[in-house]
Protein backbone atom coordinates (compact mmCIF):
# COMPACT_ATOMS: atom_id res chain seq x y z
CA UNK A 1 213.83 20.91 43.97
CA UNK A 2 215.76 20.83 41.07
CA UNK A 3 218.19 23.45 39.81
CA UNK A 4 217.94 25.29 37.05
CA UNK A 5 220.13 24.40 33.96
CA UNK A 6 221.59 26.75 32.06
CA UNK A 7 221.73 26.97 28.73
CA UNK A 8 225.47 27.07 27.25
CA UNK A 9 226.23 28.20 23.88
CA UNK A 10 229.21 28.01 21.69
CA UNK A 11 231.64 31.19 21.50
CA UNK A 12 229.97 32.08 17.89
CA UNK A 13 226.24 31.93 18.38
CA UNK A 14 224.55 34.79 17.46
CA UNK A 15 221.23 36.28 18.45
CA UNK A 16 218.31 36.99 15.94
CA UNK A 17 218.96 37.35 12.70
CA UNK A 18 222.48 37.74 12.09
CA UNK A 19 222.95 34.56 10.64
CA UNK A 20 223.59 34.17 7.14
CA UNK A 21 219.84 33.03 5.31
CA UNK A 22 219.02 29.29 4.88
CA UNK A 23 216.75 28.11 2.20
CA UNK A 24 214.17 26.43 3.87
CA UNK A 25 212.51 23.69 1.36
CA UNK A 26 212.22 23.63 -2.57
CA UNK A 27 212.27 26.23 -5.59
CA UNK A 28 209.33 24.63 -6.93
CA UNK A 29 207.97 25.06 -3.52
CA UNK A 30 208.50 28.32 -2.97
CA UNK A 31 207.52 29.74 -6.81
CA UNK A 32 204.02 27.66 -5.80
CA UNK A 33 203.57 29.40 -3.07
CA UNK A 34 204.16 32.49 -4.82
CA UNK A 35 201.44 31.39 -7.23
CA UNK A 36 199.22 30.52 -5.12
CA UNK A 37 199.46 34.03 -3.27
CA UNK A 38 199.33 35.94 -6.20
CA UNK A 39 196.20 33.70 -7.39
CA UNK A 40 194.58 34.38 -4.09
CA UNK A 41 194.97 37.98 -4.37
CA UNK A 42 194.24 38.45 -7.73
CA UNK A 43 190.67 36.39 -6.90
CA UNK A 44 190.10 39.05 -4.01
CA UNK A 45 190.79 41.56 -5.85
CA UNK A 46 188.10 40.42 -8.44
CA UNK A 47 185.14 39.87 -5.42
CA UNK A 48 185.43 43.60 -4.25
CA UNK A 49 185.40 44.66 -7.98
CA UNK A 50 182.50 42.83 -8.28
CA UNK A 51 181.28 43.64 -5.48
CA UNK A 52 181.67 47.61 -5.67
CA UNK A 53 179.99 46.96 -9.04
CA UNK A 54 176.61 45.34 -7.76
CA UNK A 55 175.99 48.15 -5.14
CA UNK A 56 176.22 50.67 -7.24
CA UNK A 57 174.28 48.93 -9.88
CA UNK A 58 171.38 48.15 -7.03
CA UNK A 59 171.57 51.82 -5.27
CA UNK A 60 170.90 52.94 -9.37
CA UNK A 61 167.98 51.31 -9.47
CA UNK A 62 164.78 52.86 -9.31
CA UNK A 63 163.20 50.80 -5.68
């Protein structure tokens, strides 16, 4: 059986967060993803709208 290693870090690691932040990939990216986000929310948004709107249009209706 084989010991266990231990993992060794350096006198200045820190845990979680701490760190100072790190852009991970692109501007561009990230303002697309922002679009895309906002387009997806502002579509959802629009289906329950619409939604709301044709069951209270069909519960109006005389049956």
């Amino acid at each position: 059986m084989e010991p266990r290693r231990r993992t060794i870090w350096p006198p200045n690691a820190e845990a979680g967060f701490h760190g100072p932040a790190v852009p991970i990939g692109s501007h561009r990216l990230t303002r697309a993803v922002a679009a895309s986000l906002a387009l997806s929310a502002l579509s959802l948004c629009l289906v329950v709208a619409l939604t709301l709107a044709s069951a209270r249009l069909a519960l109006a209706l005389p049956g």
